[in-house]
N, C-alpha and C. Protein backbone atom coordinates (compact mmCIF):
# COMPACT_ATOMS: atom_id res chain seq x y z
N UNK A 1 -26.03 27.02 12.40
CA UNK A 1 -24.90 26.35 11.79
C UNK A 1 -23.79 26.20 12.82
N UNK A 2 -23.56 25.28 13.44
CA UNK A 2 -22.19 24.60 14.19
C UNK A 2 -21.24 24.71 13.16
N UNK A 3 -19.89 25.48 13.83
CA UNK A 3 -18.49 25.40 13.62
C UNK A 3 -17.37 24.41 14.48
N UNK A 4 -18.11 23.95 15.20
CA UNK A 4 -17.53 23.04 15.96
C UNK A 4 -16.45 22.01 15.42
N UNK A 5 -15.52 21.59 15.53
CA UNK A 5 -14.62 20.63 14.80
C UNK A 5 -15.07 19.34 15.08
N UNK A 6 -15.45 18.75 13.59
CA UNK A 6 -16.05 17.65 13.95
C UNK A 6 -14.88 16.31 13.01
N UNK A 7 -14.73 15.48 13.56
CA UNK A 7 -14.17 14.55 13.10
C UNK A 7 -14.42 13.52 12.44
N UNK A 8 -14.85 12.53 11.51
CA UNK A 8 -14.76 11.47 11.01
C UNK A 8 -13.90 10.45 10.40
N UNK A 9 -14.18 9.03 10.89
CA UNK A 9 -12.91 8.33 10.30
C UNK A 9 -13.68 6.65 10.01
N UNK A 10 -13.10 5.98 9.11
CA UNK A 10 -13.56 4.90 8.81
C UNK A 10 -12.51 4.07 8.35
N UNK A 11 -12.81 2.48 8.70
CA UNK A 11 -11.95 1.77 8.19
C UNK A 11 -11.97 0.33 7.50
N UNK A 12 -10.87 -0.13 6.40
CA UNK A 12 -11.55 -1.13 5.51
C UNK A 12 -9.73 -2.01 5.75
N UNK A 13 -10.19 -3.35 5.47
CA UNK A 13 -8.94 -4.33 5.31
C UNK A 13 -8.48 -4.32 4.00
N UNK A 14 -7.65 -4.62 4.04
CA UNK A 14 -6.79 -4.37 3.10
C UNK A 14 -5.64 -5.63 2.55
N UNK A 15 -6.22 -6.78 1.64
CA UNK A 15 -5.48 -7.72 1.61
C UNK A 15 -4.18 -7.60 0.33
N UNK A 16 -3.25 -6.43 0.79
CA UNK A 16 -1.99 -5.51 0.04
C UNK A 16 -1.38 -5.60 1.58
N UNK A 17 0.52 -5.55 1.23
CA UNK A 17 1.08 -5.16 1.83
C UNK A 17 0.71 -3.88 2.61
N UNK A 18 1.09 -3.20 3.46
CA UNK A 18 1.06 -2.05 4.29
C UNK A 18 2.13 -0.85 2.86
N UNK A 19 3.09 -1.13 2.99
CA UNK A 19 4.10 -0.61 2.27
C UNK A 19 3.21 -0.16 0.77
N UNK A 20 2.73 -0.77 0.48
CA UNK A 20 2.04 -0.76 -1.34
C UNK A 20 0.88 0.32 -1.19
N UNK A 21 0.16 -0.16 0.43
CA UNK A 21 -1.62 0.42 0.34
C UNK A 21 -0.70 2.55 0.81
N UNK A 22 0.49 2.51 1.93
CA UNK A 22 0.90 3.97 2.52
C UNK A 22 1.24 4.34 0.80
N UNK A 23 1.98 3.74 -0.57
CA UNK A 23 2.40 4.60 -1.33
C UNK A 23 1.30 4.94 -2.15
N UNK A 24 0.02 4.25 -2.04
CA UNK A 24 -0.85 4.74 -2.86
C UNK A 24 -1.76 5.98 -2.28
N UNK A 25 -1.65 6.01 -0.68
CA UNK A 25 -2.46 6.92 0.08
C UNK A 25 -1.69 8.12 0.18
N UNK A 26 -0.15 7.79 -0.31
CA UNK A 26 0.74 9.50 0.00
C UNK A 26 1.05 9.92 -1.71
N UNK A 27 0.35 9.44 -2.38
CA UNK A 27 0.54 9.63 -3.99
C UNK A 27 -0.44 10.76 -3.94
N UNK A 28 -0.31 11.62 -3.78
CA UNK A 28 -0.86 13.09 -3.87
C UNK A 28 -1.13 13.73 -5.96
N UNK A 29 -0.59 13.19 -6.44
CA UNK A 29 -0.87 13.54 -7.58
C UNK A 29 -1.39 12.59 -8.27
N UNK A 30 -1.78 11.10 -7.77
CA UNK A 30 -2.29 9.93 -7.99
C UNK A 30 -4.19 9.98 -7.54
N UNK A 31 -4.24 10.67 -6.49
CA UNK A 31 -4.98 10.11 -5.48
C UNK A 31 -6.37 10.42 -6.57
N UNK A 32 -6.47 11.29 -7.16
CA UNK A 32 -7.78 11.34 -8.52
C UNK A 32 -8.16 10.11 -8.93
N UNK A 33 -7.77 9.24 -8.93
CA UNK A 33 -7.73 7.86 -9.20
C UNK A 33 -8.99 7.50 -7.95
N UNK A 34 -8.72 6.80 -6.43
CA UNK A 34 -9.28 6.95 -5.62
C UNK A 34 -10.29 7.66 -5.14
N UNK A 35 -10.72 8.82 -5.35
CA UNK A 35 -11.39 10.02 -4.49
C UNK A 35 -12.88 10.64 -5.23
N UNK A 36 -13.88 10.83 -4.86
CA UNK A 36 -14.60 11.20 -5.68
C UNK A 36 -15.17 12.46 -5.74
N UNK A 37 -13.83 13.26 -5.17
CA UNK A 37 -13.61 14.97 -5.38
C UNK A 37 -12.32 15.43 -5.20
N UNK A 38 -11.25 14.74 -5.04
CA UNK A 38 -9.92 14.65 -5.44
C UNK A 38 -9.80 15.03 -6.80
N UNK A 39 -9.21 15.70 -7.54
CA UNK A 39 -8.32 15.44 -8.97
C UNK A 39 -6.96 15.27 -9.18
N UNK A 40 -6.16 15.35 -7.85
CA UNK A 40 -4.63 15.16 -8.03
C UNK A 40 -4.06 16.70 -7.72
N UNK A 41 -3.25 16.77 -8.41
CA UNK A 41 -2.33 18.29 -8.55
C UNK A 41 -1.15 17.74 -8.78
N UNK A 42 -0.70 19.18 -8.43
CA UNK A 42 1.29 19.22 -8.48
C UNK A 42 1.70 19.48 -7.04
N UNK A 43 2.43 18.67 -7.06
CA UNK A 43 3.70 19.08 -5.88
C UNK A 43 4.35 20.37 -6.04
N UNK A 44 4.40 21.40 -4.72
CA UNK A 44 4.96 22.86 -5.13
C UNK A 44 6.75 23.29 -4.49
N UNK A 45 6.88 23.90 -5.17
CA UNK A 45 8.64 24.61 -4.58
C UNK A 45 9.27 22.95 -4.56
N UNK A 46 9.72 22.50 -5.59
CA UNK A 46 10.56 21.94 -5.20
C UNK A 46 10.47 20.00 -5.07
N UNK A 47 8.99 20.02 -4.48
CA UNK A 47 8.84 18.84 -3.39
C UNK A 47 9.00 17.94 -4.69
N UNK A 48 9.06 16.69 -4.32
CA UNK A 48 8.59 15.87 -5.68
C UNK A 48 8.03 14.17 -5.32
N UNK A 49 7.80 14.83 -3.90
CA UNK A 49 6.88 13.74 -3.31
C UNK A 49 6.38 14.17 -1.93
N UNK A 50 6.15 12.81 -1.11
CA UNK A 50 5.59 13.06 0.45
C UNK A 50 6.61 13.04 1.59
N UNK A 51 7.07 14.17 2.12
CA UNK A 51 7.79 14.18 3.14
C UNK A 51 7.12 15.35 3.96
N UNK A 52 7.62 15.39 5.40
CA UNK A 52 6.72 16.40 6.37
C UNK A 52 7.36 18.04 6.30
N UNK A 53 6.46 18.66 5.88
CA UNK A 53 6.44 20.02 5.32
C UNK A 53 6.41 20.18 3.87
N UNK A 54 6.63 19.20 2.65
CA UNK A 54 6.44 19.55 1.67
C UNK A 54 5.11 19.67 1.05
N UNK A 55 5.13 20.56 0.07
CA UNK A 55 3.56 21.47 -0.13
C UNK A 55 2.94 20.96 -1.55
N UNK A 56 1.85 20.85 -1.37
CA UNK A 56 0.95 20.20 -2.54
C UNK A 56 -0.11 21.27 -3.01
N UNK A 57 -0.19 21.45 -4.34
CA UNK A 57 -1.63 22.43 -4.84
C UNK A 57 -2.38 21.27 -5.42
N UNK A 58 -3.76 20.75 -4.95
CA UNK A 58 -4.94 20.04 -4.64
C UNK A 58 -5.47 20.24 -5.76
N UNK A 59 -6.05 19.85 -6.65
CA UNK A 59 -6.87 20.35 -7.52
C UNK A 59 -8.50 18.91 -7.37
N UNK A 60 -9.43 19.83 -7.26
CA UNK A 60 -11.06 18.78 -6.71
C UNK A 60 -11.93 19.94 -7.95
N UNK A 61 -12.83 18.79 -7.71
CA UNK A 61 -13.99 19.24 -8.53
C UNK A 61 -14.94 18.32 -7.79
N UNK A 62 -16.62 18.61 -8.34
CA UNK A 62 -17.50 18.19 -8.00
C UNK A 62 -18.64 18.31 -8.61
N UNK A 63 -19.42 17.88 -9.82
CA UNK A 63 -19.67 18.26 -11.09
C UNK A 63 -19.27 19.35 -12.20
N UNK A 64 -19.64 20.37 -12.18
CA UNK A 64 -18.83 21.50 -12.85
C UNK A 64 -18.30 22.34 -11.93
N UNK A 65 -17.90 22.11 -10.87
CA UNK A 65 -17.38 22.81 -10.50
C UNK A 65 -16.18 22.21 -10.20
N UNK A 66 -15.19 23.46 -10.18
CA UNK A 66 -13.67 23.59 -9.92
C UNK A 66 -12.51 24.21 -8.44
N UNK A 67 -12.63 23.99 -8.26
CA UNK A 67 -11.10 24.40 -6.99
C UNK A 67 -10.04 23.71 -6.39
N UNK A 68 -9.24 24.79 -5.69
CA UNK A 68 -7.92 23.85 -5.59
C UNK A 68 -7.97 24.30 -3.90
N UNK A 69 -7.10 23.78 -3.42
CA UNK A 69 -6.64 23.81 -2.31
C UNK A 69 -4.67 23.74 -1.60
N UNK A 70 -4.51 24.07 -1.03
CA UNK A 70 -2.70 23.87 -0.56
C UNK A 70 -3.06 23.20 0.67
N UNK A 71 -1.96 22.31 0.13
CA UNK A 71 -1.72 20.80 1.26
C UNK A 71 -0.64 21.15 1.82
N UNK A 72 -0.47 20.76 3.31
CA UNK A 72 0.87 20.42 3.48
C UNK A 72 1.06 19.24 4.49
N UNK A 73 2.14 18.74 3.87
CA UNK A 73 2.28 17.30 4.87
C UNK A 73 2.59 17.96 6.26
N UNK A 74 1.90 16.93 7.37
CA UNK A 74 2.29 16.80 9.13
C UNK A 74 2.69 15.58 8.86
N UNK A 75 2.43 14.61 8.54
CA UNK A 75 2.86 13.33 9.04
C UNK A 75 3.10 12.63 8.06
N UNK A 76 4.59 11.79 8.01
CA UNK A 76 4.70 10.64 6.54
C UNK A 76 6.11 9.61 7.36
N UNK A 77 5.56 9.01 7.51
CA UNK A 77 5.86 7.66 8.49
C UNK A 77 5.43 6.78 7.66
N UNK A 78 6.71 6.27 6.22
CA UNK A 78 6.50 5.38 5.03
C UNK A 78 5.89 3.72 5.86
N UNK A 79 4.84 3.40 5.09
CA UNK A 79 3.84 2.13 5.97
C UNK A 79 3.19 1.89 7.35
N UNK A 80 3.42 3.22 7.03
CA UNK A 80 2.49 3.33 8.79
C UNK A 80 1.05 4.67 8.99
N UNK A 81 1.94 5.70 8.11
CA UNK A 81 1.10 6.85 8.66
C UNK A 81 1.38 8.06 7.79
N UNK A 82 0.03 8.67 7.23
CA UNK A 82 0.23 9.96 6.22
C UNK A 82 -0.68 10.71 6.45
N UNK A 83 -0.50 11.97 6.54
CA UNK A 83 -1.17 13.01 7.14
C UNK A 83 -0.83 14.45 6.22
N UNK A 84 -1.88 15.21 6.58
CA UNK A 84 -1.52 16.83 5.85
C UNK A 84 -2.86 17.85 5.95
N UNK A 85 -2.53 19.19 5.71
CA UNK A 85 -3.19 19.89 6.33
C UNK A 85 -3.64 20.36 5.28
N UNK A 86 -5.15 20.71 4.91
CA UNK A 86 -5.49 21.77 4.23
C UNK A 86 -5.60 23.15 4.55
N UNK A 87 -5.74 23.85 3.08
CA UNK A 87 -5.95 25.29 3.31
C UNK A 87 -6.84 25.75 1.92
N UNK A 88 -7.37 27.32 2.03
CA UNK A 88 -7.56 27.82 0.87
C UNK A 88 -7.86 29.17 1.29
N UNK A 89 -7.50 29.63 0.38
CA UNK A 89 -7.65 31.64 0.37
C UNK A 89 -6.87 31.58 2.11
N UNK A 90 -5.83 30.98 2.53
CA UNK A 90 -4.88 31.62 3.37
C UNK A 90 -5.84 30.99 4.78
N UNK A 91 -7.45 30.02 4.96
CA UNK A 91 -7.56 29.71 5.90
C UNK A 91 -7.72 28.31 5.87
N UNK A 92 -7.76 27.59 7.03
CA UNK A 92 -7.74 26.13 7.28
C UNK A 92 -8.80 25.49 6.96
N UNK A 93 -9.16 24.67 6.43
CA UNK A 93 -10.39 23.90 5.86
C UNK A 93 -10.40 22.73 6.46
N UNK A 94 -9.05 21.79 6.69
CA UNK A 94 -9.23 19.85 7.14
C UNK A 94 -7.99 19.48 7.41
N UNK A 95 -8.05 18.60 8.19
CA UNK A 95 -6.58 17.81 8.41
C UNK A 95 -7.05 16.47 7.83
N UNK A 96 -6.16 16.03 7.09
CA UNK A 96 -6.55 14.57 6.55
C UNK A 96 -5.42 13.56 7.18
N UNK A 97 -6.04 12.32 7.46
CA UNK A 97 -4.62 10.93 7.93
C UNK A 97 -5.49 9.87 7.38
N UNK A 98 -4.09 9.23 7.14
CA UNK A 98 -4.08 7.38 6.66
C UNK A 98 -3.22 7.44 7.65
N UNK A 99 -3.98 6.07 8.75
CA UNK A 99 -3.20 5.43 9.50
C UNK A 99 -3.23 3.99 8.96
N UNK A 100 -2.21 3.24 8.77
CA UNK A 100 -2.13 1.71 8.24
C UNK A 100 -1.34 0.96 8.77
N UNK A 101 -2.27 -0.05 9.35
CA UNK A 101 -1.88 -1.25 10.89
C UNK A 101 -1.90 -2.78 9.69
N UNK A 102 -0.68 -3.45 9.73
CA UNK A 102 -0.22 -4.63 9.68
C UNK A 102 -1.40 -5.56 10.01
N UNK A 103 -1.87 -6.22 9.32
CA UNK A 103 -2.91 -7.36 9.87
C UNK A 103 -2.11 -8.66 9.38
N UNK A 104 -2.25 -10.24 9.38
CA UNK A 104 -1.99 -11.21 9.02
C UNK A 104 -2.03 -11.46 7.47
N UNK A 105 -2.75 -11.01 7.15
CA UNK A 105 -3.07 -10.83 5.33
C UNK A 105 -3.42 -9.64 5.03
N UNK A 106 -2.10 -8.63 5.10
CA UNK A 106 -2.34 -7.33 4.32
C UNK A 106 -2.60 -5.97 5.59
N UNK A 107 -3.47 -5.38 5.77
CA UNK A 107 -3.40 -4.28 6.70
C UNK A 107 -4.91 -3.81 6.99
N UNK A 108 -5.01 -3.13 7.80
CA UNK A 108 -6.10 -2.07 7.98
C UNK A 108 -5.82 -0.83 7.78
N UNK A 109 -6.49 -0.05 7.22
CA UNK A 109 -6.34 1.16 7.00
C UNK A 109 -7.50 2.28 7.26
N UNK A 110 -7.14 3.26 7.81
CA UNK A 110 -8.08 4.39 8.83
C UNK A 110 -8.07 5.33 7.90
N UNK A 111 -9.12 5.78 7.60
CA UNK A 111 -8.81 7.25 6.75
C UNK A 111 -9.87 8.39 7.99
N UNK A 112 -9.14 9.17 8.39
CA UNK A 112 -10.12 10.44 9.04
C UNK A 112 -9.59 12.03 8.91
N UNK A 113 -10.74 12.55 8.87
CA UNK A 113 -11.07 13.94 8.32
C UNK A 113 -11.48 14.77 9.59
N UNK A 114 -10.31 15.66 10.06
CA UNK A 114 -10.50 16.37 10.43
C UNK A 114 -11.20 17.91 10.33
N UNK A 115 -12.80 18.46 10.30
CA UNK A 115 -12.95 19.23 9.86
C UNK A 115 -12.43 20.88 10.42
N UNK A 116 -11.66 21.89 9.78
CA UNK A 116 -10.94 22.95 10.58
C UNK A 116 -11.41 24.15 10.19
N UNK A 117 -13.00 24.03 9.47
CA UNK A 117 -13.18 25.28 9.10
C UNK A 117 -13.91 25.97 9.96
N UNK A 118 -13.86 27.07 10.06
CA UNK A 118 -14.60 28.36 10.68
C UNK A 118 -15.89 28.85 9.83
N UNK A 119 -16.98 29.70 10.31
CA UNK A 119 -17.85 30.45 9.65
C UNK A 119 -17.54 30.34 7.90
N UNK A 120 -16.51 31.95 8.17
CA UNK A 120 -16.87 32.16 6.90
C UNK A 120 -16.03 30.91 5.53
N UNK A 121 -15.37 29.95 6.32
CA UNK A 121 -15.03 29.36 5.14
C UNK A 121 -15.95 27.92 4.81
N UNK A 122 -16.97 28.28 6.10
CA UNK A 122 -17.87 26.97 5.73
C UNK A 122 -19.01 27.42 4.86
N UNK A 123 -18.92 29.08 4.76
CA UNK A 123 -19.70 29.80 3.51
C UNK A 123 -19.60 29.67 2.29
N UNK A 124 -17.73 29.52 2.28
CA UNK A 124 -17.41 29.68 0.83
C UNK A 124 -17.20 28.59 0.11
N UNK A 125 -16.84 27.44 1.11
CA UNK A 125 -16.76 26.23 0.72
C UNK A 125 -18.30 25.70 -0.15
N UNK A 126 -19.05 26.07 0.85
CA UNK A 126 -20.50 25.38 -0.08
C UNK A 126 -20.98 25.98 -1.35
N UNK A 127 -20.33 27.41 -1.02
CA UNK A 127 -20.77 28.03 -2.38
C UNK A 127 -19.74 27.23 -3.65
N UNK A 128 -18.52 27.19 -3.51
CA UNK A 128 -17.36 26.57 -4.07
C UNK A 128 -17.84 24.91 -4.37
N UNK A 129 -17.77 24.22 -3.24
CA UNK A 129 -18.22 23.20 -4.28
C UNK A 129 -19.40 22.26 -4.21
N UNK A 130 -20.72 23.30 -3.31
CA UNK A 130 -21.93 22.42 -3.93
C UNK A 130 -22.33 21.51 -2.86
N UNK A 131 -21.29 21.32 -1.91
CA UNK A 131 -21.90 20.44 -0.80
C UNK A 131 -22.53 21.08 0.36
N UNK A 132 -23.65 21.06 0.76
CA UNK A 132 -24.26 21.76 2.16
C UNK A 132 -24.31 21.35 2.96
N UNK A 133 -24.18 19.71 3.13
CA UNK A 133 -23.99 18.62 4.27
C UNK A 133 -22.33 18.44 4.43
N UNK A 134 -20.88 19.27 4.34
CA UNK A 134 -19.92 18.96 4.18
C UNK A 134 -19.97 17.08 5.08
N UNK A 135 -20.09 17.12 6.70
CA UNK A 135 -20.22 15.70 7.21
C UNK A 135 -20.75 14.32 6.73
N UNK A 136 -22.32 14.40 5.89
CA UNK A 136 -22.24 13.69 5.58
C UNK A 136 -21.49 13.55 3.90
N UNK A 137 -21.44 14.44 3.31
CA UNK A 137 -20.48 14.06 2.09
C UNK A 137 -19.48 13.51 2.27
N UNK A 138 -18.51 13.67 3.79
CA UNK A 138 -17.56 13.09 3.68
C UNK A 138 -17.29 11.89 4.24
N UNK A 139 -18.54 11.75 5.26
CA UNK A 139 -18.50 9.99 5.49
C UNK A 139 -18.50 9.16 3.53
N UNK A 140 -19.83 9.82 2.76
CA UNK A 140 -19.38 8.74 1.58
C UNK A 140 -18.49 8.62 0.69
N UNK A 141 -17.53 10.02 0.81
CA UNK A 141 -16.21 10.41 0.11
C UNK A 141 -15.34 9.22 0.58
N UNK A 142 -15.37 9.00 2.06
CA UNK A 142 -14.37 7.78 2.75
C UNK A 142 -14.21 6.78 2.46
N UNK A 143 -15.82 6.65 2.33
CA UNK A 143 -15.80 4.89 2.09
C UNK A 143 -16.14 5.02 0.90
N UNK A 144 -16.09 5.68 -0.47
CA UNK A 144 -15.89 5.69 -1.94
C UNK A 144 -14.52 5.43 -1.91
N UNK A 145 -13.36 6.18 -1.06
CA UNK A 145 -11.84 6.10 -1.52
C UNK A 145 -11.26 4.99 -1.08
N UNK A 146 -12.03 4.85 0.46
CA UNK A 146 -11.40 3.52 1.17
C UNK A 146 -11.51 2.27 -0.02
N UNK A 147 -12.95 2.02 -0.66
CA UNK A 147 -13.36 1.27 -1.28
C UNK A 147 -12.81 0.70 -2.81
N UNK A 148 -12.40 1.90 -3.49
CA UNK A 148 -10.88 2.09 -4.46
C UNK A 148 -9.97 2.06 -3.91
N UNK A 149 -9.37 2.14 -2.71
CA UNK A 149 -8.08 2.12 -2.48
C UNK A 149 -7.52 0.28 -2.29
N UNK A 150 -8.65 -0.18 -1.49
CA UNK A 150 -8.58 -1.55 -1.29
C UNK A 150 -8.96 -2.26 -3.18
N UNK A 151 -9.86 -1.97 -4.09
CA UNK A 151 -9.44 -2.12 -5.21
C UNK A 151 -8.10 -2.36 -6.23
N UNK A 152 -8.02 -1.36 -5.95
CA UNK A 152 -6.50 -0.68 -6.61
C UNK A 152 -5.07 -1.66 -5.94
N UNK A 153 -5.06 -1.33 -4.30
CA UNK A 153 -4.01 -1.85 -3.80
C UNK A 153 -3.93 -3.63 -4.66
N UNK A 154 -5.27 -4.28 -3.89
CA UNK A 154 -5.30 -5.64 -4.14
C UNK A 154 -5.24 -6.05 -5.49
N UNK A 155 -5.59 -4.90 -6.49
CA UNK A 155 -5.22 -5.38 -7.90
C UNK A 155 -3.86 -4.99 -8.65
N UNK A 156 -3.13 -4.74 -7.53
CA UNK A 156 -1.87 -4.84 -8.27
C UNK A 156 -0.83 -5.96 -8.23
């Protein structure tokens, strides 16, 4: 089993403003909508949206199963760029970013997954929620959200 940090990222056009597609990608209590192990959460201490350092409790599932995770924003650069760090039981699990580039009709948008786990949390993770391929689950997690997100944006 490689612990190695492995990265993935993918990207889809987006015929939505830039501005419309960053508020739907930093909607942290929205994003259940999009994701197909996302459920949303609450914003914690305070926050009551996306700014850099404010903290999010994650809530995912993945058939019957349940867990949460603590987010915290690195990066929120409104129409350009959203970023944040996972955690759980106190260790690092992923860095997540939406980068979103201006095209002529609407934008491109990057979603990539930084993976940050170590050994034992790539133990607990699979026991937790069921995935044993975390890499490839999350190439089709990407392009499931990318694929709603460009939905969603363009149908509003």
């Amino acid at each position: 089993m490689s612990t190695a940090p492995t990265s993935i990222s993918r990207s889809i056009d987006v015929d939505a403003p830039p501005d419309r597609v960053w508020a739907l990608v930093s909607d942290l209590p929205g994003m259940g909508r999009l994701s197909p192990e996302n459920a949303g959460g609450s914003w914690l201490r305070g926050a009551s949206g996306p700014a850099v350092g404010a903290r999010f409790r994650g809530a995912n599932r993945s058939g019957w199963r349940r867990w949460s995770t603590l987010v915290t924003v690195t990066d929120c650069e409104p129409g350009r760029r959203f970023g944040f760090d996972v955690s759980s039981l106190g260790m690092p699990v992923a860095h997540w970013s939406y980068d979103v580039s201006p095209r002529p009709a609407g934008c491109s948008v990057t979603e990539t997954w930084l993976d940050r786990r170590r050994a034992p949390m790539v133990m607990l993770g699979r026991l937790a929620t069921g995935v044993g391929d975390r890499a490839a689950w999350t190439v089709s997690s990407i392009e499931q959200t990318l694929n709603a997100l460009k939905r969603v944006a363009e149908a509003e």
